[in-house]
Protein backbone atom coordinates (compact mmCIF):
# COMPACT_ATOMS: atom_id res chain seq x y z
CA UNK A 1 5.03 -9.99 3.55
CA UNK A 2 8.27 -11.71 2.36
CA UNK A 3 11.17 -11.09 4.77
CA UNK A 4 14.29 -9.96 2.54
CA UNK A 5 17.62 -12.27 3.17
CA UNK A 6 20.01 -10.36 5.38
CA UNK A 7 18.28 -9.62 8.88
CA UNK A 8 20.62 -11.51 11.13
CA UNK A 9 18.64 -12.64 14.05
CA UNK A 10 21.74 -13.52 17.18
CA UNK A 11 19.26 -15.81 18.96
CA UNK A 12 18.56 -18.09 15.83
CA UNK A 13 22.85 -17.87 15.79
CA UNK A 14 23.06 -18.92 19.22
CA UNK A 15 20.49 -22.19 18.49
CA UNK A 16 22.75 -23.53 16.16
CA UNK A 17 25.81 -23.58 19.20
CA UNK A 18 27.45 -20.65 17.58
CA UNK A 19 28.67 -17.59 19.13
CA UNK A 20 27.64 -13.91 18.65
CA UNK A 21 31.51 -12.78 19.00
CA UNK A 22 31.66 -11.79 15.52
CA UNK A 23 28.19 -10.04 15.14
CA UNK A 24 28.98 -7.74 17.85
CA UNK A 25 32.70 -7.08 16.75
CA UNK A 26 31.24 -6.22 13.00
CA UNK A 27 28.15 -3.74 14.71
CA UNK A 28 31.28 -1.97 17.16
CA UNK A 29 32.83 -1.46 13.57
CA UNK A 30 30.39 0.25 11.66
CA UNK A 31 29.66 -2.78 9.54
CA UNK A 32 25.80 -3.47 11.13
CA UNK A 33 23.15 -1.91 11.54
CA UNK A 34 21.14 -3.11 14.54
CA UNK A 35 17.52 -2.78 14.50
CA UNK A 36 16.17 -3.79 17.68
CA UNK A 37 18.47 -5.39 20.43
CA UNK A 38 19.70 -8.96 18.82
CA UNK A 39 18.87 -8.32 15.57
CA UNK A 40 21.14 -6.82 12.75
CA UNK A 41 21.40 -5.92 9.08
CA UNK A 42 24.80 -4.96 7.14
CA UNK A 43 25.47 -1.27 6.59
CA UNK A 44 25.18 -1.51 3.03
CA UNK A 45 22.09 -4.04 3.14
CA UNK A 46 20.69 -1.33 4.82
CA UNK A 47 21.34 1.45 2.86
CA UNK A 48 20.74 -0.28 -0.37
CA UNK A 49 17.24 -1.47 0.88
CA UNK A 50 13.82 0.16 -0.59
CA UNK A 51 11.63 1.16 2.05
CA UNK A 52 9.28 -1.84 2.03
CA UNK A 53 12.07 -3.96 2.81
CA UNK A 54 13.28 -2.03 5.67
CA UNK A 55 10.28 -2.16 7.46
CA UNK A 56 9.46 -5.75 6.98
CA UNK A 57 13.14 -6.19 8.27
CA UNK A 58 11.75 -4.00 11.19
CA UNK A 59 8.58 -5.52 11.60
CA UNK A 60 10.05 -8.81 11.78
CA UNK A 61 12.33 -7.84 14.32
CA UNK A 62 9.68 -6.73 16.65
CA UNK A 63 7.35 -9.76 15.99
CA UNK A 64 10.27 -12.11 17.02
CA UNK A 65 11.18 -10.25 20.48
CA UNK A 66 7.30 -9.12 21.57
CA UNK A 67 6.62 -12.29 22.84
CA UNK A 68 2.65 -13.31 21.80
CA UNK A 69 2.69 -9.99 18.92
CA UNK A 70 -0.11 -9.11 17.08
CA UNK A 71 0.02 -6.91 13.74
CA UNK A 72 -2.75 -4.42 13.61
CA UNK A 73 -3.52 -1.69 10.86
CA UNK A 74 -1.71 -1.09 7.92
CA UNK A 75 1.16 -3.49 9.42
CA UNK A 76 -1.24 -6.29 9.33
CA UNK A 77 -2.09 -5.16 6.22
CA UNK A 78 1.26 -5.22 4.86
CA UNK A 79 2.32 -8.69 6.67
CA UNK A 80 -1.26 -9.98 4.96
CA UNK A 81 0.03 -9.42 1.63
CA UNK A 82 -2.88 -6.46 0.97
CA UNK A 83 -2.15 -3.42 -1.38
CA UNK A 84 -0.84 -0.45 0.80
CA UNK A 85 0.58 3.00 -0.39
CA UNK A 86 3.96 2.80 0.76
CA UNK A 87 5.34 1.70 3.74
CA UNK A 88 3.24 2.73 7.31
CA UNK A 89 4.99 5.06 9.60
CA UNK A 90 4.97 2.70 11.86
CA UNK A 91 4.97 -0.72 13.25
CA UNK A 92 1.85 -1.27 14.65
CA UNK A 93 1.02 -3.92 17.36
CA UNK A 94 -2.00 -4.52 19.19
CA UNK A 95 -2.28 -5.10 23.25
CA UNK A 96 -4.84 -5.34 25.67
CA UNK A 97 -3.32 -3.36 28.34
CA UNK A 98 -4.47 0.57 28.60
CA UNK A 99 -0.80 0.96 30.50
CA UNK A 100 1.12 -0.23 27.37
CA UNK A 101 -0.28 1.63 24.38
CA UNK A 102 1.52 4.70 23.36
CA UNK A 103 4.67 5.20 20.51
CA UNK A 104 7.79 3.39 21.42
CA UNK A 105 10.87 5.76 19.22
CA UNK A 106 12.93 3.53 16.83
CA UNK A 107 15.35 1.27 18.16
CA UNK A 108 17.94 1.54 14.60
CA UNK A 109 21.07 2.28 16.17
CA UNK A 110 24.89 2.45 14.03
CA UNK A 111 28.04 3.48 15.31
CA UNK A 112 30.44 5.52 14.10
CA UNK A 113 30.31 8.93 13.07
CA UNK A 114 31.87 8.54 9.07
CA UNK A 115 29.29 9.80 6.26
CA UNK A 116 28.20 6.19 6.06
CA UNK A 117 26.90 6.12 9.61
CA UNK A 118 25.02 9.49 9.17
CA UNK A 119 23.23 8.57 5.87
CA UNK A 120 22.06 5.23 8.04
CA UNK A 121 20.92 7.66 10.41
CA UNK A 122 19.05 9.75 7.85
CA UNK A 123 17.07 7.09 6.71
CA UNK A 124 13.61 6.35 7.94
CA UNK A 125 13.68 4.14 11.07
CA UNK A 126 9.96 2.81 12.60
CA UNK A 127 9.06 3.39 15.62
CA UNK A 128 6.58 0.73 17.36
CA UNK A 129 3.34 1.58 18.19
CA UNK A 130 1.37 -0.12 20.50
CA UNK A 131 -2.65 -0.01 20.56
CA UNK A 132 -5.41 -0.74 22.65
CA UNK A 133 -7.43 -2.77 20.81
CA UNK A 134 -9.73 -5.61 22.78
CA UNK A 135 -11.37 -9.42 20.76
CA UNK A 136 -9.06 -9.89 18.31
CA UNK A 137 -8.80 -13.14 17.16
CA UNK A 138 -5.33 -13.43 15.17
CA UNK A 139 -4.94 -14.72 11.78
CA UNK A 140 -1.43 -16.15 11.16
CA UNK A 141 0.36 -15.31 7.81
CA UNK A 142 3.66 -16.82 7.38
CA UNK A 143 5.47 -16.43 10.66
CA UNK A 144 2.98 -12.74 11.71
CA UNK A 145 0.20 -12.89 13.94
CA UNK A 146 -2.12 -10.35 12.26
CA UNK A 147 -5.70 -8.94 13.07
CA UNK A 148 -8.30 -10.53 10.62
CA UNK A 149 -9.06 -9.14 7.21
CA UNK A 150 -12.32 -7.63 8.48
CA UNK A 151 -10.65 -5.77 11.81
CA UNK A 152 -8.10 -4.72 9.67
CA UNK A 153 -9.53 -3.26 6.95
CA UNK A 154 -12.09 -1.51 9.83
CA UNK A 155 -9.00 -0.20 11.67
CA UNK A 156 -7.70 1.17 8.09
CA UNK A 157 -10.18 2.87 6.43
CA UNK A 158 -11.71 4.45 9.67
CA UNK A 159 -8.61 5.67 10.64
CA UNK A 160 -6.15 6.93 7.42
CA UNK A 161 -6.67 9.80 5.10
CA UNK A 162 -8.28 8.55 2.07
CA UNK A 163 -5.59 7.67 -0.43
CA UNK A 164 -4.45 4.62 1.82
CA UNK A 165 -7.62 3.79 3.02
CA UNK A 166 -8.64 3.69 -0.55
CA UNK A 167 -5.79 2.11 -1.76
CA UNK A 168 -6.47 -1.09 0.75
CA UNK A 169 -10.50 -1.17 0.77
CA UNK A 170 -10.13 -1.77 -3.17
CA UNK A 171 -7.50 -4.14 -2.68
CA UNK A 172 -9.97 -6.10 -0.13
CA UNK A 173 -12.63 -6.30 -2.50
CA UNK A 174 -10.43 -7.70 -4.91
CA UNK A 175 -9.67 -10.24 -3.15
CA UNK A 176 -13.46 -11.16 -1.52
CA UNK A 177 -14.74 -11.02 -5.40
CA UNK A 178 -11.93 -13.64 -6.23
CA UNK A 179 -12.87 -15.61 -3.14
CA UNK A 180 -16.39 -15.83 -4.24
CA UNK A 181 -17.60 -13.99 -0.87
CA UNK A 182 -18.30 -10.64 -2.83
CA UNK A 183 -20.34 -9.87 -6.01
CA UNK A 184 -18.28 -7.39 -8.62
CA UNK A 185 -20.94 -4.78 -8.53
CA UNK A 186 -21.51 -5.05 -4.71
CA UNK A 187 -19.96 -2.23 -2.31
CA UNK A 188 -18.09 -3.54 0.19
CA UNK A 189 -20.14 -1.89 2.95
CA UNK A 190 -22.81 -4.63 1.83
CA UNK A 191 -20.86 -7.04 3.88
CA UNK A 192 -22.66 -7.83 7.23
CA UNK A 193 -19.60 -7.57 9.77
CA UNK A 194 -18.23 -4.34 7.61
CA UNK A 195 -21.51 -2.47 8.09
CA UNK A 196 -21.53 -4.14 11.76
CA UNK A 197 -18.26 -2.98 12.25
CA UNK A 198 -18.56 0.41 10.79
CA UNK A 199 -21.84 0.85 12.93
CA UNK A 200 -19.69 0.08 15.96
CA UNK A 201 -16.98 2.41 15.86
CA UNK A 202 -17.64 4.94 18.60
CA UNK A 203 -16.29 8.29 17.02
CA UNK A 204 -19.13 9.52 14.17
CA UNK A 205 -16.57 11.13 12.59
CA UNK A 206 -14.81 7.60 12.33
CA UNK A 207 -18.31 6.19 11.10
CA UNK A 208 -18.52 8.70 8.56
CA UNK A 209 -14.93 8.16 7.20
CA UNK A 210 -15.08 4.06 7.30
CA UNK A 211 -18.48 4.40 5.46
CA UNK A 212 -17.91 6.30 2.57
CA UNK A 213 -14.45 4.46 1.88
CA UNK A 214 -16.85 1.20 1.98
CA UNK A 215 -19.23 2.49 -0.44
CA UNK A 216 -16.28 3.95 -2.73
CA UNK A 217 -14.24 0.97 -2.97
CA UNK A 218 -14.29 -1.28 -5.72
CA UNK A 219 -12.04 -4.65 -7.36
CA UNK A 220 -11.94 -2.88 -10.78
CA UNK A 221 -8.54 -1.02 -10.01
CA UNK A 222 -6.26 -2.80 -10.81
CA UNK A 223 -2.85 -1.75 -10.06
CA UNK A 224 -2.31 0.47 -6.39
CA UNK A 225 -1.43 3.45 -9.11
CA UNK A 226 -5.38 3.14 -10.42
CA UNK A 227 -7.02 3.34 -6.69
CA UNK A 228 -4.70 6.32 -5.58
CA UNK A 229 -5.97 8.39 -8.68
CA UNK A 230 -9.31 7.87 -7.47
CA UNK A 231 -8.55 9.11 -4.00
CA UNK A 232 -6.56 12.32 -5.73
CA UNK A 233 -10.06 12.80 -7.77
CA UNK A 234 -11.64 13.09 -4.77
CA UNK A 235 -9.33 15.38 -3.29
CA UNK A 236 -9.39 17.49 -6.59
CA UNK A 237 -13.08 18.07 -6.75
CA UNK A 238 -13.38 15.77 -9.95
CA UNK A 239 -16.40 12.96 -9.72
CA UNK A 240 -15.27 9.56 -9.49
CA UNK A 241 -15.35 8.31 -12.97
CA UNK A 242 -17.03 4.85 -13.91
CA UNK A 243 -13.80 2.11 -14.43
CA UNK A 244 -12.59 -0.91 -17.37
CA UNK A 245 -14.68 0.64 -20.06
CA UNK A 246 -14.64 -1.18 -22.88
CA UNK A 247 -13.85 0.93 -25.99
CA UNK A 248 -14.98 0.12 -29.84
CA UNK A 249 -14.95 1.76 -33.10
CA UNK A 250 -15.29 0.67 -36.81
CA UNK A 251 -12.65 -1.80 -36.35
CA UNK A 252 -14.16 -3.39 -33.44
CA UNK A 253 -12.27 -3.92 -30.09
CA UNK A 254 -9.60 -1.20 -28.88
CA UNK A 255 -9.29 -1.42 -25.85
CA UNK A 256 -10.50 -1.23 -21.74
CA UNK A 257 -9.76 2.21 -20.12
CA UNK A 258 -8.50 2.39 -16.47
CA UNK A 259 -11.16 5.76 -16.30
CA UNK A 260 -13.68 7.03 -17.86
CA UNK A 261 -15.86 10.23 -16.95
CA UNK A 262 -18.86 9.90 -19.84
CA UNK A 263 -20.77 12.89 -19.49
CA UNK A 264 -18.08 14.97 -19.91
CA UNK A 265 -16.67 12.61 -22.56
CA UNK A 266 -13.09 11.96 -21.06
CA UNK A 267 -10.60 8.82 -20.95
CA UNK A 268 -8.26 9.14 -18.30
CA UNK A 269 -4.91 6.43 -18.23
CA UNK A 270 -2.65 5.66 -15.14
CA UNK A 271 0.87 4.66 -16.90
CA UNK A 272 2.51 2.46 -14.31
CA UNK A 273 6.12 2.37 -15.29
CA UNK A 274 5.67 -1.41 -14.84
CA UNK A 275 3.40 -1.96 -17.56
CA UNK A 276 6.22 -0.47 -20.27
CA UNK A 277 9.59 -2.43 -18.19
CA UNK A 278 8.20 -5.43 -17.02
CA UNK A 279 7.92 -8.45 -19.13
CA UNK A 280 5.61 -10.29 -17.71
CA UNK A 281 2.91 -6.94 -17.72
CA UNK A 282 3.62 -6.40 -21.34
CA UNK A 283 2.39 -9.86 -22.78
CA UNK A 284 5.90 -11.13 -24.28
CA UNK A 285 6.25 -7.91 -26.49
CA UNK A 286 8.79 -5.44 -26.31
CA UNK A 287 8.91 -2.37 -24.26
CA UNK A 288 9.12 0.41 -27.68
CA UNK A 289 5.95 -2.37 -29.19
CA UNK A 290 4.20 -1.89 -26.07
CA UNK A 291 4.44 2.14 -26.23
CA UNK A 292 3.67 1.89 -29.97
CA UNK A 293 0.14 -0.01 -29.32
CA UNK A 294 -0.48 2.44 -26.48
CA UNK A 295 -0.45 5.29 -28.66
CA UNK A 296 -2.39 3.25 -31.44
CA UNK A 297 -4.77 2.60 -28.82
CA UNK A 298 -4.92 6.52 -27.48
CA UNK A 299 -5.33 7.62 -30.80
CA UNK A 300 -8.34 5.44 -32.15
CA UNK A 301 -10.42 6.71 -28.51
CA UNK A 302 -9.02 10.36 -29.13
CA UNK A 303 -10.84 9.41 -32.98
CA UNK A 304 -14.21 9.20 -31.30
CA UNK A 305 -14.33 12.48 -29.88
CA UNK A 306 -13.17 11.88 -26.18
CA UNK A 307 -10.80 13.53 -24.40
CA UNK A 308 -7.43 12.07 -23.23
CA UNK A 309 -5.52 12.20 -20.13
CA UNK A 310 -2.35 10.36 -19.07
CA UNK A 311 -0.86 10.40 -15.60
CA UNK A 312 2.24 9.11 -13.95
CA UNK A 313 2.64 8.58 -9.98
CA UNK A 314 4.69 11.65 -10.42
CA UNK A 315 1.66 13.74 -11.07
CA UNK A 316 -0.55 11.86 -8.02
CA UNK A 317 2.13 13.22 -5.81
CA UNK A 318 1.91 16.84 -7.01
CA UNK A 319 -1.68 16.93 -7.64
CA UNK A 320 -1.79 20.36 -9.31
CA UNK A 321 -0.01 18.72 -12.30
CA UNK A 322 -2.82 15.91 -12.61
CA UNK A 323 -5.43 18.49 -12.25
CA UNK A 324 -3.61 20.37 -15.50
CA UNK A 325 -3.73 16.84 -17.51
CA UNK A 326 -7.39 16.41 -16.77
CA UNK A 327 -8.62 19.90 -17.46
CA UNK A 328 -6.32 19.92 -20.61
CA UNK A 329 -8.46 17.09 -21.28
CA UNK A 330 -11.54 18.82 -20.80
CA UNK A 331 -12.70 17.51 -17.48
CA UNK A 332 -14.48 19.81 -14.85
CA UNK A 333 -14.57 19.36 -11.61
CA UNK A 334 -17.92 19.35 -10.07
CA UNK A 335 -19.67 17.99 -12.64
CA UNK A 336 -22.10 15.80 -12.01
């Protein structure tokens, strides 16, 4: 997790032989926000900010005054540099003592009472969250103590509705295929210390959750877009549809689709915003070429007799509208 420039931390101030005089003047003012006790973001840093960059402005903040803190959950996740869907509601941190676990309520405090001081106050703060959790042995990303990959994908996908725990169990096997430690067409529940871990967890309801997220996930997804359509399947009654299939007609290659559902004989396409705006995603072609060869591409799959569906993360939000788009496209749910 990169830490965005602008979190003013006092005590790194006071190292350098500096006073705090002018911190505290600016925060009395209106002109800081302060996040935890010592450290501080401007107003309009603040308000400007997308929410991933508020809480690792948060998170960083509580790692630097918990003396010995360890990420845990989707915090690790995010300070690990694994997929998440949006930010966590919290900032997780692991402890040892039964006494300390519990919620801790944000610590985001502004002054005044102008209409810039209540939209600060209208954001979303993060509350810390402490956890009992015993034998961790911390992994250190950049300056975060965070539970291992294993423990935290465990903690994850045992614990969170499906569309996050989805969303990071895919992202995990991405990353163990590219490290060698996982074959592509291996579940991830095939690992020894997931299925040990798994077989662990004392709730059966837990084990039952954590299991079938192992079995589900998969590296093929390849954008956080692709593996929360597959959770939204789930939740729509469609059957999870195979992934990358390679298309060809008469004039060979077209194309890989993100879905495909074969016995009902429908293509279904997450359109990322990214892949049309972002150079680097679109190959050194230009946004209107890249919509152009999209539709070329649609229309040479639609020319072999398959359905088409096309999504935006609009439509994963309000599911009803993807469940229009697919059975527009003539997919069932149930079907199997």
């Amino acid at each position: 997790m990169e830490i965005p420039p602008g979190l003013i931390d006092t005590a790194a101030v006071l190292r350098t032989g500096a006073t705090t005089d002018r911190i505290h003047r600016a925060f009395r003012a209106g002109q800081l926000v302060r996040i935890r006790r010592g450290f501080y973001v401007g107003t309009g840093d603040w308000l400007r900010a997308v929410p991933s960059q508020r809480f690792a402005w948060t998170t960083t903040a509580i790692a630097r005054s918990v003396k010995g803190a360890v990420l845990c959950g989707q915090t690790a996740a995010m300070a690990s540099g694994l997929p998440t869907l949006g930010t966590p509601p919290c900032v997780e941190l692991a402890t040892t003592l039964a006494s300390r676990s519990g919620v801790r309520k944000a610590a985001l405090l502004v002054l005044g009472g102008d209409e810039t001081a209540r939209e600060v106050r209208r954001t979303r703060s993060y509350p810390l969250r402490y956890r009992l959790i015993t034998g961790l042995e911390p992994v250190r990303h950049g300056e975060f103590l965070c539970s291992g990959l294993i423990e935290t994908t465990m903690d994850v996908i045992a614990s969170a509705e499906l569309d996050r725990a989805l969303v990071l169990a895919d992202g995990v096997a991405r990353k163990l295929v590219a490290d060698g430690t996982l074959e592509p067409e291996v579940p991830l529940y095939s690992l020894p210390a997931m299925a040990a871990g798994i077989a662990g967890l004392t709730s059966a309801a837990a084990q039952r959750r954590a299991e079938r997220v192992a079995l589900l996930a998969s590296p093929l997804p390849e954008s956080v877009g692709e593996s929360y359509s597959r959770a939204v399947f789930d939740f729509l009654g469609f059957e999870q549809p195979l992934l990358q299939q390679v298309f060809t007609d008469g004039g060979g290659f077209i194309g890989r689709s993100d879905f495909w559902w074969p016995r009902q004989g429908v293509v279904g396409e997450f359109d990322g915003k990214g892949k049309y705006v972002q150079a680097a995603l679109r190959g050194g072609i230009t946004a209107d070429e890249a919509v152009y060869r999209e539709k070329l591409r649609e229309d040479r799959i639609r020319a072999l007799g398959h359905g088409f569906a096309r999504w935006r993360w609009a439509d994963l939000q309000h599911p009803e509208r993807l469940r229009a788009k697919l059975l527009a496209a003539g997919l069932r749910p149930g079907a199997r």
